[in-house]
C-alpha atoms as a PDB file:
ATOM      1  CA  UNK A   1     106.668 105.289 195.758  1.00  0.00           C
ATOM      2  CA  UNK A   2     108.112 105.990 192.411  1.00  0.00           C
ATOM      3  CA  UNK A   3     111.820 106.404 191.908  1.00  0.00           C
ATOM      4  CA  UNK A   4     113.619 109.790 191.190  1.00  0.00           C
ATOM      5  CA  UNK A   5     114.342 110.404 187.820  1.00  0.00           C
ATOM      6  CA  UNK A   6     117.343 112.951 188.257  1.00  0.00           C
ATOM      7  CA  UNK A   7     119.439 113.921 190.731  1.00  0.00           C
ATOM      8  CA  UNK A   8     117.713 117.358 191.377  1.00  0.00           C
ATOM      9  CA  UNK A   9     114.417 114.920 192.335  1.00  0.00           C
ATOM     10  CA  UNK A  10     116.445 112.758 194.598  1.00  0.00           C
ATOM     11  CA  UNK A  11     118.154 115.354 196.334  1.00  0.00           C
ATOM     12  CA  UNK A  12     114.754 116.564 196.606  1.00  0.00           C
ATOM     13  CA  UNK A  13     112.565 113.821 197.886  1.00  0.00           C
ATOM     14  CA  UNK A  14     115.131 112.269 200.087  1.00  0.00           C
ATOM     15  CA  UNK A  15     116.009 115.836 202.010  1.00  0.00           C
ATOM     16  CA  UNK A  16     112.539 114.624 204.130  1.00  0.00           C
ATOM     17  CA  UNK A  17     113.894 111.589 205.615  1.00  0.00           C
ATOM     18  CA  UNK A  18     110.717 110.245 205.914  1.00  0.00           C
ATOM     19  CA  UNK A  19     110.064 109.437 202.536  1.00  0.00           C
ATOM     20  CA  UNK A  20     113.700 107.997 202.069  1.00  0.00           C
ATOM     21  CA  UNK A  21     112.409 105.518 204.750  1.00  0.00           C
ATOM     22  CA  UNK A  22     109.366 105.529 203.076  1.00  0.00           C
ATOM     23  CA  UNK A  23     111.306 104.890 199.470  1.00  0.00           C
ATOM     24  CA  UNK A  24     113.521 101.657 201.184  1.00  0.00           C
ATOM     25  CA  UNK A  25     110.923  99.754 202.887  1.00  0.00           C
ATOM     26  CA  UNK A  26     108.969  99.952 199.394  1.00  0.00           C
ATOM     27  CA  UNK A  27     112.196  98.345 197.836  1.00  0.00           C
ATOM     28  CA  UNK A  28     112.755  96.389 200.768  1.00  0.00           C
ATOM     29  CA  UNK A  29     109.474  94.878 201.765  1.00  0.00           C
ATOM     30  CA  UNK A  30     106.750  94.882 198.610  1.00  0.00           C
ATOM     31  CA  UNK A  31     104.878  92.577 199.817  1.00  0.00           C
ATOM     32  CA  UNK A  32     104.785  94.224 203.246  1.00  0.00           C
ATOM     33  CA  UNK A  33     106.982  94.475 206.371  1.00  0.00           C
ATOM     34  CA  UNK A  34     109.212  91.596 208.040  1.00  0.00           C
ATOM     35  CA  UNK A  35     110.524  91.066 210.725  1.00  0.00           C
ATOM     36  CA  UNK A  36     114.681  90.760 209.878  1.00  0.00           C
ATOM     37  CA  UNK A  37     115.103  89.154 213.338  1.00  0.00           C
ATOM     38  CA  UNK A  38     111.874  85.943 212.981  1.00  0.00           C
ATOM     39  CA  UNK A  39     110.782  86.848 209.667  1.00  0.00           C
ATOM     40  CA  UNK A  40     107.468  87.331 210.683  1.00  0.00           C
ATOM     41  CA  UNK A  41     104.486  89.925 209.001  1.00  0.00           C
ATOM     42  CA  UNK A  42     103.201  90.634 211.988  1.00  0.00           C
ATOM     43  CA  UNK A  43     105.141  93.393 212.413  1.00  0.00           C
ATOM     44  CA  UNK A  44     103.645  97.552 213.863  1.00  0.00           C
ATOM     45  CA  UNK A  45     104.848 100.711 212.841  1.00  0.00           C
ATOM     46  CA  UNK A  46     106.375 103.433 215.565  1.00  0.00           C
ATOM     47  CA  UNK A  47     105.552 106.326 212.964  1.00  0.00           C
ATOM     48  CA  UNK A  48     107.044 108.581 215.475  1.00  0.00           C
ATOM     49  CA  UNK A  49     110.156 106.884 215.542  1.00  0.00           C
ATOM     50  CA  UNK A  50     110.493 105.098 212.088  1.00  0.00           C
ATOM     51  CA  UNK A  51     110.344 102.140 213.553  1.00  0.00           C
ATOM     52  CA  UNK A  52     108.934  98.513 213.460  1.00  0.00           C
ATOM     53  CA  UNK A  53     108.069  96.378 216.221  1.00  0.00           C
ATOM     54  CA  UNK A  54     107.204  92.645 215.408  1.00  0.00           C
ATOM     55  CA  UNK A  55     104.394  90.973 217.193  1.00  0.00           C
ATOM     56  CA  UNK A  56     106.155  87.546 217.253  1.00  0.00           C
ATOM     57  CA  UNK A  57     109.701  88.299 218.950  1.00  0.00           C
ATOM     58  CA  UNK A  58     109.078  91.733 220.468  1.00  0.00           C
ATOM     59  CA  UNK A  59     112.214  93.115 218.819  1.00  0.00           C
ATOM     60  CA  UNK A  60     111.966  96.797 217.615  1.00  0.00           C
ATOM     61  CA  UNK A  61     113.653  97.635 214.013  1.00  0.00           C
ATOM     62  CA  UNK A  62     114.500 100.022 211.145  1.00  0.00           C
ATOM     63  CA  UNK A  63     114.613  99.946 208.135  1.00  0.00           C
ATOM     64  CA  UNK A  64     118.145 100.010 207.878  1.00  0.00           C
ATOM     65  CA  UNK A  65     118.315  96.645 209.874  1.00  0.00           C
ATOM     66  CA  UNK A  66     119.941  93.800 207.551  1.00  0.00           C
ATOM     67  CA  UNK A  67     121.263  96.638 205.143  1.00  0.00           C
ATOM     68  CA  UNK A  68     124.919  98.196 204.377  1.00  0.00           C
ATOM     69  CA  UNK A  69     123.198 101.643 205.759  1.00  0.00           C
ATOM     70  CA  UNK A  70     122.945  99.306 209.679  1.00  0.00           C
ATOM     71  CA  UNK A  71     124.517 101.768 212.476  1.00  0.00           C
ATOM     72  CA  UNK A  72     124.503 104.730 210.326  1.00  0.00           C
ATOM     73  CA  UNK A  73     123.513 107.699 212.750  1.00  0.00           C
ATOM     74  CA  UNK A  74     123.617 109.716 209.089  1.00  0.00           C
ATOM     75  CA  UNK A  75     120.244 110.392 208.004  1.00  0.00           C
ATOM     76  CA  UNK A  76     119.263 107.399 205.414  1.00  0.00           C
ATOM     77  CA  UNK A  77     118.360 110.409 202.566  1.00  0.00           C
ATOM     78  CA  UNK A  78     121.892 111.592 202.422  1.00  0.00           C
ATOM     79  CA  UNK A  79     122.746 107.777 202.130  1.00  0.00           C
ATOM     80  CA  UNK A  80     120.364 107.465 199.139  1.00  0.00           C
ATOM     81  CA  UNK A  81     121.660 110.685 197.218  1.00  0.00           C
ATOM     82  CA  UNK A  82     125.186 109.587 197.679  1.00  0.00           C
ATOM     83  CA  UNK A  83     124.401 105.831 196.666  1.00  0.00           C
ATOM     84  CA  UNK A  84     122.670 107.933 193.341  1.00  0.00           C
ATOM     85  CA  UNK A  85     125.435 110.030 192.731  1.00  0.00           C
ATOM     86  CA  UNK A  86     128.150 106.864 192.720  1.00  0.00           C
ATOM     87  CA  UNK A  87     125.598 104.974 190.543  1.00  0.00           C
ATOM     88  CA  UNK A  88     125.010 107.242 187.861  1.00  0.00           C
ATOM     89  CA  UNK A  89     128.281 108.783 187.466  1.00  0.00           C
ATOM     90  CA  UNK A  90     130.117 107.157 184.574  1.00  0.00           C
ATOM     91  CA  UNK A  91     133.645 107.032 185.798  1.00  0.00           C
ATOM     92  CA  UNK A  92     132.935 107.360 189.451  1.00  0.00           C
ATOM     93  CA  UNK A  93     132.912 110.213 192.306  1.00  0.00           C
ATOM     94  CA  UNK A  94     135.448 110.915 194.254  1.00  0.00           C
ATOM     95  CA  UNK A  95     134.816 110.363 198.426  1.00  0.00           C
ATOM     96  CA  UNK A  96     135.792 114.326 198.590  1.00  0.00           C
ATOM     97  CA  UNK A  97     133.270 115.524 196.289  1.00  0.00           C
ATOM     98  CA  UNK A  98     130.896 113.487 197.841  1.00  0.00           C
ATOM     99  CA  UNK A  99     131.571 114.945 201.137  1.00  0.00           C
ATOM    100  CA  UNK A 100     130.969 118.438 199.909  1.00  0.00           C
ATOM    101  CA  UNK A 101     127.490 117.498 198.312  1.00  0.00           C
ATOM    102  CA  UNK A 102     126.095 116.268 201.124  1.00  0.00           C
ATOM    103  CA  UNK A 103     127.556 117.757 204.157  1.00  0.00           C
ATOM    104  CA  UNK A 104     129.947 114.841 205.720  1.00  0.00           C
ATOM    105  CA  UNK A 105     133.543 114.683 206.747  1.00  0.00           C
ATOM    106  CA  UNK A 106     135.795 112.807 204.078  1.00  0.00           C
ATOM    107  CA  UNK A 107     136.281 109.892 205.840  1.00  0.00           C
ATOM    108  CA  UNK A 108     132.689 109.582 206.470  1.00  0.00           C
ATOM    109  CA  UNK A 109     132.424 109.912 202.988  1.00  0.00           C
ATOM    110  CA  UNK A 110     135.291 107.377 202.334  1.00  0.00           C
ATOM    111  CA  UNK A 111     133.196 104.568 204.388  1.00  0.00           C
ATOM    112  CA  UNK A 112     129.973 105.454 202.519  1.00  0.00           C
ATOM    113  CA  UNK A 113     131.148 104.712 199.145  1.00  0.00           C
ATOM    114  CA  UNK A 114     133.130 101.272 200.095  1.00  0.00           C
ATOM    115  CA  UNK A 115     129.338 100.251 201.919  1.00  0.00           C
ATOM    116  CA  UNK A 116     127.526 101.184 198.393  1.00  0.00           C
ATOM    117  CA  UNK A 117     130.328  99.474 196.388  1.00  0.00           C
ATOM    118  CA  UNK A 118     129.316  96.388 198.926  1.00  0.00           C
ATOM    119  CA  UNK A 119     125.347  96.783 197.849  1.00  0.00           C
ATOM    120  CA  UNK A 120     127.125  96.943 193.820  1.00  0.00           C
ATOM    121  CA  UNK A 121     129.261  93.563 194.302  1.00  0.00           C
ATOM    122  CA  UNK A 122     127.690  90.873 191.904  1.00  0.00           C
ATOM    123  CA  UNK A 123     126.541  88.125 193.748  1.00  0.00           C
ATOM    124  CA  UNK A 124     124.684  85.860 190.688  1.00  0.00           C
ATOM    125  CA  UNK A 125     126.645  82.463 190.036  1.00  0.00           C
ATOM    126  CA  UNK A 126     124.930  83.093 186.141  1.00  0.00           C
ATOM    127  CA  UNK A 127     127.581  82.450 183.837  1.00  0.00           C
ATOM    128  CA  UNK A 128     128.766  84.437 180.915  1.00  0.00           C
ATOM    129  CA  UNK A 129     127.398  82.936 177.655  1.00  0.00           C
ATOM    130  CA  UNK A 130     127.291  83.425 174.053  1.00  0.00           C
ATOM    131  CA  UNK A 131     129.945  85.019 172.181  1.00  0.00           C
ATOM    132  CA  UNK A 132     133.275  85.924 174.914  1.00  0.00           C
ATOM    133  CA  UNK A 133     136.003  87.720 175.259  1.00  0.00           C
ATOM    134  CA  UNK A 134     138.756  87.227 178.231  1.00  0.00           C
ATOM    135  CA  UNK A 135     142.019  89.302 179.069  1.00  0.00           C
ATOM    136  CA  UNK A 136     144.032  89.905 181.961  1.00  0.00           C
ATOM    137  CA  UNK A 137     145.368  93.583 182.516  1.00  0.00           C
ATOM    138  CA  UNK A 138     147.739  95.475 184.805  1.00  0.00           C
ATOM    139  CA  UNK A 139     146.110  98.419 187.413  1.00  0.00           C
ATOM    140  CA  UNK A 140     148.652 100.892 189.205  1.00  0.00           C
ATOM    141  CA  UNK A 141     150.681 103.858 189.291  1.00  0.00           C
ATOM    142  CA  UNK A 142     153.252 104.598 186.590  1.00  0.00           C
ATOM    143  CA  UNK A 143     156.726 103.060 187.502  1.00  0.00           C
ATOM    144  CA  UNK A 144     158.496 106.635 186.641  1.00  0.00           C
ATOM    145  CA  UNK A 145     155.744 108.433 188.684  1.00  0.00           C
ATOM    146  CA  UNK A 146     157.113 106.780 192.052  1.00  0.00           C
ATOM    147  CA  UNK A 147     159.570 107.850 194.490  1.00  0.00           C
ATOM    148  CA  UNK A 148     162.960 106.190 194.599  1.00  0.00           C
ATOM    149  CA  UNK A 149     161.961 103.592 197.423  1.00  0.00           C
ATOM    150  CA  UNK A 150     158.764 102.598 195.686  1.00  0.00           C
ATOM    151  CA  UNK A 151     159.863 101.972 192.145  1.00  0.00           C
ATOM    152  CA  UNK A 152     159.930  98.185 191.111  1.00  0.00           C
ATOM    153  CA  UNK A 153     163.729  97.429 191.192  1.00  0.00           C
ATOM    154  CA  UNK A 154     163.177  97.771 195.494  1.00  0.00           C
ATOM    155  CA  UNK A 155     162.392  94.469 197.114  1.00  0.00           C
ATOM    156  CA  UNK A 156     158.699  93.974 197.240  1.00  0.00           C
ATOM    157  CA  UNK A 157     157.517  97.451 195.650  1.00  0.00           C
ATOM    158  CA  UNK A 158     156.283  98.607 192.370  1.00  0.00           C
ATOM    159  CA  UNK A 159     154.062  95.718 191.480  1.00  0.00           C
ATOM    160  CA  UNK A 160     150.827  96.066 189.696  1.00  0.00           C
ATOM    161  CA  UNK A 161     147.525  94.675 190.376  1.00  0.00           C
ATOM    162  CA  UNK A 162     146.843  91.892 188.023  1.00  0.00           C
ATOM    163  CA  UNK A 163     142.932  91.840 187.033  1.00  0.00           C
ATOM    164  CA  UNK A 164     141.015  88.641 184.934  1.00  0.00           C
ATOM    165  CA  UNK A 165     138.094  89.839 182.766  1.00  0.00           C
ATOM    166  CA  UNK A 166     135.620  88.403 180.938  1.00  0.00           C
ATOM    167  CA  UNK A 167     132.556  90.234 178.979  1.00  0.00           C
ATOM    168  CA  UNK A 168     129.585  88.842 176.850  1.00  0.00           C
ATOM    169  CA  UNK A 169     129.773  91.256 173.800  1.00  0.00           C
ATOM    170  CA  UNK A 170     126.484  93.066 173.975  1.00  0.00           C
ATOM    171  CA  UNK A 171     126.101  91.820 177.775  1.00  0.00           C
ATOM    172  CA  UNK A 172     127.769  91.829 180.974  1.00  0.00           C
ATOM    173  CA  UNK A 173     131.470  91.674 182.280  1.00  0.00           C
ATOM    174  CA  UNK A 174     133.352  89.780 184.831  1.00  0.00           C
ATOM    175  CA  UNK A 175     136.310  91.333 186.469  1.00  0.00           C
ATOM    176  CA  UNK A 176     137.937  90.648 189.957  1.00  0.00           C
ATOM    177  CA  UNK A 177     142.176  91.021 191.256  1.00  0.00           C
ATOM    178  CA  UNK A 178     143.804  87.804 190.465  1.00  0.00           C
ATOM    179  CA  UNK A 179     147.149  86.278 191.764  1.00  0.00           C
ATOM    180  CA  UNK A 180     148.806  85.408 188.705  1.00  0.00           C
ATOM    181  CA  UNK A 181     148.477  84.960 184.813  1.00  0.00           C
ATOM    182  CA  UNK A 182     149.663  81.037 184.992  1.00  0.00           C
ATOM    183  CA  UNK A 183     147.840  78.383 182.800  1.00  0.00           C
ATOM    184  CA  UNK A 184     146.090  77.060 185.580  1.00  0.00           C
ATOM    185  CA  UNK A 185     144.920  80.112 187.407  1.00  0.00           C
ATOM    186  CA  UNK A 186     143.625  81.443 184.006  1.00  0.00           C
ATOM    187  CA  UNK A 187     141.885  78.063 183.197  1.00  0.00           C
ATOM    188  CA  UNK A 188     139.794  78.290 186.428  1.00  0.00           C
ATOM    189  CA  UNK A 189     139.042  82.049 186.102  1.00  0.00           C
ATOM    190  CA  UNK A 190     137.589  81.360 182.781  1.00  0.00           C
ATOM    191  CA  UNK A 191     135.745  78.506 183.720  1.00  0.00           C
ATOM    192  CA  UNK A 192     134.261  79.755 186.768  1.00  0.00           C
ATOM    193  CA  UNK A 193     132.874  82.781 184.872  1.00  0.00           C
ATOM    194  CA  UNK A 194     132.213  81.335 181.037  1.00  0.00           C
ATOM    195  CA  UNK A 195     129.603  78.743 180.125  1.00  0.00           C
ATOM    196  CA  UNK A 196     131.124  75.619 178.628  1.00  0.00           C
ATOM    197  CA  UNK A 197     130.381  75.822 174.902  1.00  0.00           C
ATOM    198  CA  UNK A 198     130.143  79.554 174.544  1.00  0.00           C
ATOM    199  CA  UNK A 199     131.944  80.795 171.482  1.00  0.00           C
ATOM    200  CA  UNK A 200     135.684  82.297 173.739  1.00  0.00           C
ATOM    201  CA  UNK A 201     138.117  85.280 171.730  1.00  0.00           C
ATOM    202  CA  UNK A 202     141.082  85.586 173.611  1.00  0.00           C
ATOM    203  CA  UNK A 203     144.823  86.755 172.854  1.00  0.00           C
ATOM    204  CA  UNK A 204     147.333  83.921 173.069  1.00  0.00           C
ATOM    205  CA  UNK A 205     148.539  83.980 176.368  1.00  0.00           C
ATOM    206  CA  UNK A 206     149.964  80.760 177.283  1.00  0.00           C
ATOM    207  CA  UNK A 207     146.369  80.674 179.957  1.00  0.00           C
ATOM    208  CA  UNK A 208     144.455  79.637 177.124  1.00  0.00           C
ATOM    209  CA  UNK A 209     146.245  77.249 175.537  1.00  0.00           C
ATOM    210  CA  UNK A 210     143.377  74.472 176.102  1.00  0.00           C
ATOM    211  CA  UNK A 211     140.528  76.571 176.146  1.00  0.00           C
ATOM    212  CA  UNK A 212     139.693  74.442 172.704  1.00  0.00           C
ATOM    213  CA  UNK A 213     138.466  71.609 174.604  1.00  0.00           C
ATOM    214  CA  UNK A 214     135.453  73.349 176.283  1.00  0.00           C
ATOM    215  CA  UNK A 215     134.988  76.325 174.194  1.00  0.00           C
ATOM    216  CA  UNK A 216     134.733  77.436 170.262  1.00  0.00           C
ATOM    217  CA  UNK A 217     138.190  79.138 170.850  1.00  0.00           C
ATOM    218  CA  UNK A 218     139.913  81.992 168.296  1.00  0.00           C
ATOM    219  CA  UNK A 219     142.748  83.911 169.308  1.00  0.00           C
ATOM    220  CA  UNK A 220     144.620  87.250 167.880  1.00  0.00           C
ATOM    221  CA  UNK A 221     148.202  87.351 168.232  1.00  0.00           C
ATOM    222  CA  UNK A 222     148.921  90.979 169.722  1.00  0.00           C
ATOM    223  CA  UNK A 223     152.761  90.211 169.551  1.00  0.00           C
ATOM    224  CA  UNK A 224     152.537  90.380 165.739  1.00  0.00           C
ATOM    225  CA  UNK A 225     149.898  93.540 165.952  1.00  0.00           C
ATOM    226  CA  UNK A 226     147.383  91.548 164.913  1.00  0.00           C
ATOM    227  CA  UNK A 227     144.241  92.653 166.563  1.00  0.00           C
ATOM    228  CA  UNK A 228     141.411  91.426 164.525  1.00  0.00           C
ATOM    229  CA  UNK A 229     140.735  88.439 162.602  1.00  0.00           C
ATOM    230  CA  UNK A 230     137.473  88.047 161.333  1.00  0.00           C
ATOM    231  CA  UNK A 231     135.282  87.844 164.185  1.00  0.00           C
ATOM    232  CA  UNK A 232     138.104  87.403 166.531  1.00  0.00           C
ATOM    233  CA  UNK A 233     139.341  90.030 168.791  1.00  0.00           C
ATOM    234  CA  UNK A 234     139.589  91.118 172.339  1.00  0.00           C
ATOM    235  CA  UNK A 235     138.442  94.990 171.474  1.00  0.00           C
ATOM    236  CA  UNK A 236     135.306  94.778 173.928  1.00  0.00           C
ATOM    237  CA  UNK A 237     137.397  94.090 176.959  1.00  0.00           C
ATOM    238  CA  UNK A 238     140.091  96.197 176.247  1.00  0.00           C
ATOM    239  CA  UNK A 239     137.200  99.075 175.927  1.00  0.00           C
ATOM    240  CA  UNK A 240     136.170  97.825 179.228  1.00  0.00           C
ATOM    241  CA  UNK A 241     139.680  97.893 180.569  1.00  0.00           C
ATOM    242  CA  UNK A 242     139.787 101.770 179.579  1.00  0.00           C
ATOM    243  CA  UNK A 243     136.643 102.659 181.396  1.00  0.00           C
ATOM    244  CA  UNK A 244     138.081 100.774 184.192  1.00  0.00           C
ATOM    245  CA  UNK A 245     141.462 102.580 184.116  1.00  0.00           C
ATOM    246  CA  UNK A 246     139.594 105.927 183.541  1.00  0.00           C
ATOM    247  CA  UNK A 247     137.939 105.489 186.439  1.00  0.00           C
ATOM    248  CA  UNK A 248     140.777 104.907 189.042  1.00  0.00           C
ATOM    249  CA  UNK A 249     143.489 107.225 187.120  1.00  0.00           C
ATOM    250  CA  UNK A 250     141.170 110.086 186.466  1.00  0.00           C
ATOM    251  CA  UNK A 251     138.770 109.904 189.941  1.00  0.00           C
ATOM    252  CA  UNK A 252     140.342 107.856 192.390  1.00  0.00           C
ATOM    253  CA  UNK A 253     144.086 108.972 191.606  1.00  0.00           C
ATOM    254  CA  UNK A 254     145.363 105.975 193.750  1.00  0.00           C
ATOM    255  CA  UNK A 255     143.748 102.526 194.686  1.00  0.00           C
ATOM    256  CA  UNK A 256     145.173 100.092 197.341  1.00  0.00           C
ATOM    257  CA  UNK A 257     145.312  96.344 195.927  1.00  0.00           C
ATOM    258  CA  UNK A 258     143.432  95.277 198.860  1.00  0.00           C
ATOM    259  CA  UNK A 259     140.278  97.975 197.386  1.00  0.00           C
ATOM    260  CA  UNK A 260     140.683  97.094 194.120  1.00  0.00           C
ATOM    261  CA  UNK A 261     137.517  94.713 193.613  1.00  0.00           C
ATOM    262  CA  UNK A 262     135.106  96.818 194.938  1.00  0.00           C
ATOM    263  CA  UNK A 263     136.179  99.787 192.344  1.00  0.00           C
ATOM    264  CA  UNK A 264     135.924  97.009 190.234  1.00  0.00           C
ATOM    265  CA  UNK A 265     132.095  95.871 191.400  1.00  0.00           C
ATOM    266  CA  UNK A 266     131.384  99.303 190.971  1.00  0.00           C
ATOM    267  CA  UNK A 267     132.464  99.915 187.449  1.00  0.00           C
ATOM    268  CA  UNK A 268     130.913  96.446 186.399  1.00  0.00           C
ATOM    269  CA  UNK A 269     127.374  97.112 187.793  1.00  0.00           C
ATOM    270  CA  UNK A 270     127.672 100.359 186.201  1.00  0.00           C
ATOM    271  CA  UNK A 271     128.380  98.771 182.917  1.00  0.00           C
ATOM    272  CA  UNK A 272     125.975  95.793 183.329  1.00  0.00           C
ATOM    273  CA  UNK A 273     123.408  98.447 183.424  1.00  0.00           C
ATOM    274  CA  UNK A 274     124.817 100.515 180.782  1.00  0.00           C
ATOM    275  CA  UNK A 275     121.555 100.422 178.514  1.00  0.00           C
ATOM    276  CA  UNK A 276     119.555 101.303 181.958  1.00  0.00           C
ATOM    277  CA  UNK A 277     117.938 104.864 182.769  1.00  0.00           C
ATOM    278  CA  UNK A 278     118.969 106.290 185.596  1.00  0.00           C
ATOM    279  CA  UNK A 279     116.118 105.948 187.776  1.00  0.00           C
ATOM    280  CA  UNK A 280     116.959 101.968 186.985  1.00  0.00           C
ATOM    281  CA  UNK A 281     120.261 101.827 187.779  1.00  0.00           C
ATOM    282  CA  UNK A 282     119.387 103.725 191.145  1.00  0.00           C
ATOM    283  CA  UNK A 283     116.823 101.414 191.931  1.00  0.00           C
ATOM    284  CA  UNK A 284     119.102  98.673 191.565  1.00  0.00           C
ATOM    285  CA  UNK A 285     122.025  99.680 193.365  1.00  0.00           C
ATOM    286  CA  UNK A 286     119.067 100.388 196.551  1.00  0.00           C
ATOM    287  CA  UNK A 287     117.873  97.181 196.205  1.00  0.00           C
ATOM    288  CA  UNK A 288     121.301  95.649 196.002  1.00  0.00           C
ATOM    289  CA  UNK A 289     122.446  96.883 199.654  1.00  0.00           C
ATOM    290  CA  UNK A 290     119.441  94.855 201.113  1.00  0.00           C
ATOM    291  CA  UNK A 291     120.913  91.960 203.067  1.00  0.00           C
ATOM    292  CA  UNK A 292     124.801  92.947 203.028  1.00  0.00           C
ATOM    293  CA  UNK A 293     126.999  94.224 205.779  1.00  0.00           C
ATOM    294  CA  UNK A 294     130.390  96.029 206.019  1.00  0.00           C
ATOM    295  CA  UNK A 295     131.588  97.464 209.321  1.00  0.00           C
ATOM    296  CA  UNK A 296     134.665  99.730 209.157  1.00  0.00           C
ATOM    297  CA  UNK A 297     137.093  97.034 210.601  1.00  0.00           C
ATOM    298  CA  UNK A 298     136.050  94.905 208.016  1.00  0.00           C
ATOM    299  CA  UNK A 299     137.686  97.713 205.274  1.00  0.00           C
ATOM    300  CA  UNK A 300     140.161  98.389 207.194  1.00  0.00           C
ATOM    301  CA  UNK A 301     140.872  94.585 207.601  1.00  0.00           C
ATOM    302  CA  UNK A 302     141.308  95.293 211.466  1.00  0.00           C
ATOM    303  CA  UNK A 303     139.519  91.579 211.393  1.00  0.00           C
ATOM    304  CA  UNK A 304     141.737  89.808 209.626  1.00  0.00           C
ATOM    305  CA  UNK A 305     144.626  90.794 211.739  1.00  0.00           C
ATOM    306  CA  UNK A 306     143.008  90.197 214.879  1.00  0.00           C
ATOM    307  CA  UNK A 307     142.185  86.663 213.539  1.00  0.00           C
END
């Protein structure tokens, strides 16, 4: 089945939920159905229920089975227009508007777009390559902006969200909430996400002090307003950064700390696939929710407490 160009098609083909079913298993299974339970291809179809039933283990399944749409009771076309909408919109959609598009409560809403963000996280252990830049920047509200109680000179309030970065110029970016700028928290981040021997621009935070050793390493010294030297500067990242910052300020208003990676998966698939139609970037975010899971406790972290 071919993939919607615009939203107007999507909203279109996927109000028959049949051929949203019809759209995932494509996506899902192109070289025909398996079985998520025994992986076998003996599988039959229940067209009047939507359903599989595999000839091997007997176990009847949709295809929603093994996906971040699992124990939905929502109809799987009103997933697919909302996973569209959050893909395609350039600084994000908010869980309220979503809810009025396609006929949900908020909250339902609110759980849908944390379980696409899941199907946007970046699992590839490919490292970034080529020519570099890394910076760390600061996400939350504005100190003057808070009440009284809140404001950073209270015990254990005010503090920001520290975020590591790294982008290929003219490729893709790395981001995810760190717990500190310190030289050897930096060193790792940067070495976990940058190919030894890639050419690194950084500014000279005291993190990258030995990034010489392993990298072709150039730095611009923002103290002194220096910003670019040649072909050293951190411009690209800090033009990620404000896409980033866009995002939460101008869509999401407020972001808990604990949230803040998956706004950040979202914003750095969206980028990755910057040079992507939409129809691509649609496709990918689909195929991306195949084999992933998020229940609501796991948000919530009702799981980690109970552990």
């Amino acid at each position: 089945m071919q993939t919607p160009k615009t939203l107007i098609e999507a909203v279109n083909l996927f109000s028959d939920n049949s051929k949203a079913v019809e759209y995932l298993a494509a996506k899902r299974w192109p070289n025909g159905v398996t079985c998520p339970v025994c992986a076998s291809h003996e599988c039959t179809a229940l067209a009047t229920r939507q359903l599989w039933q595999c000839k091997g283990c007997r176990k009847q399944f949709s295809v929603k089975k093994g996906t971040i749409y699992e124990d939905s009771a929502l109809p799987l076309g009103k997933w697919l227009t909302a996973s569209w909408m959050i893909m395609n919109c350039r600084n994000g959609i908010s869980s309220c508007e979503i809810a009025r598009s396609i006929g949900v409560s908020q909250k339902t809403a609110w759980f849908m777009a944390h379980r696409i963000r899941e199907g946007m996280k970046n699992g590839s252990v490919e490292k970034l390559s080529g020519t570099v830049e890394s910076d760390a920047t600061y996400i939350g509200g504005i100190d003057g902006n808070r009440h009284a109680s809140k404001k950073k000179d209270a015990p254990g309030q005010g503090e920001k969200a520290i975020v590591f970065g790294a982008v290929e110029r003219g490729g893709k970016v790395r981001s995810k909430v760190v717990d500190g700028t310190g030289k050897q928290s930096t060193e790792n981040d940067v070495l976990t996400n940058v190919a030894i021997g890639s050419i690194l621009y950084t500014d000279e935070a005291t993190g990258y002090r030995n990034m010489g050793y392993v990298y072709d390493h150039s730095t611009v010294n923002h103290s002194q307003k220096e910003y670019v030297r040649g072909e050293a500067h951190t411009n690209t990242i800090e033009n990620y950064w404000s896409l980033v910052k866009r995002m939460i300020k101008g869509t999401y208003i407020h972001v808990e700390p604990y949230h803040l990676d998956r706004y950040l998966d979202e914003q750095g698939l969206r980028y990755d696939l910057r040079k992507s139609d939409e129809q691509t970037r649609f496709a990918e975010v689909v195929t991306g929710g195949i084999g992933k899971r998020l229940t609501y406790n796991e948000l919530t972290g009702k799981v980690l407490a109970a552990q």
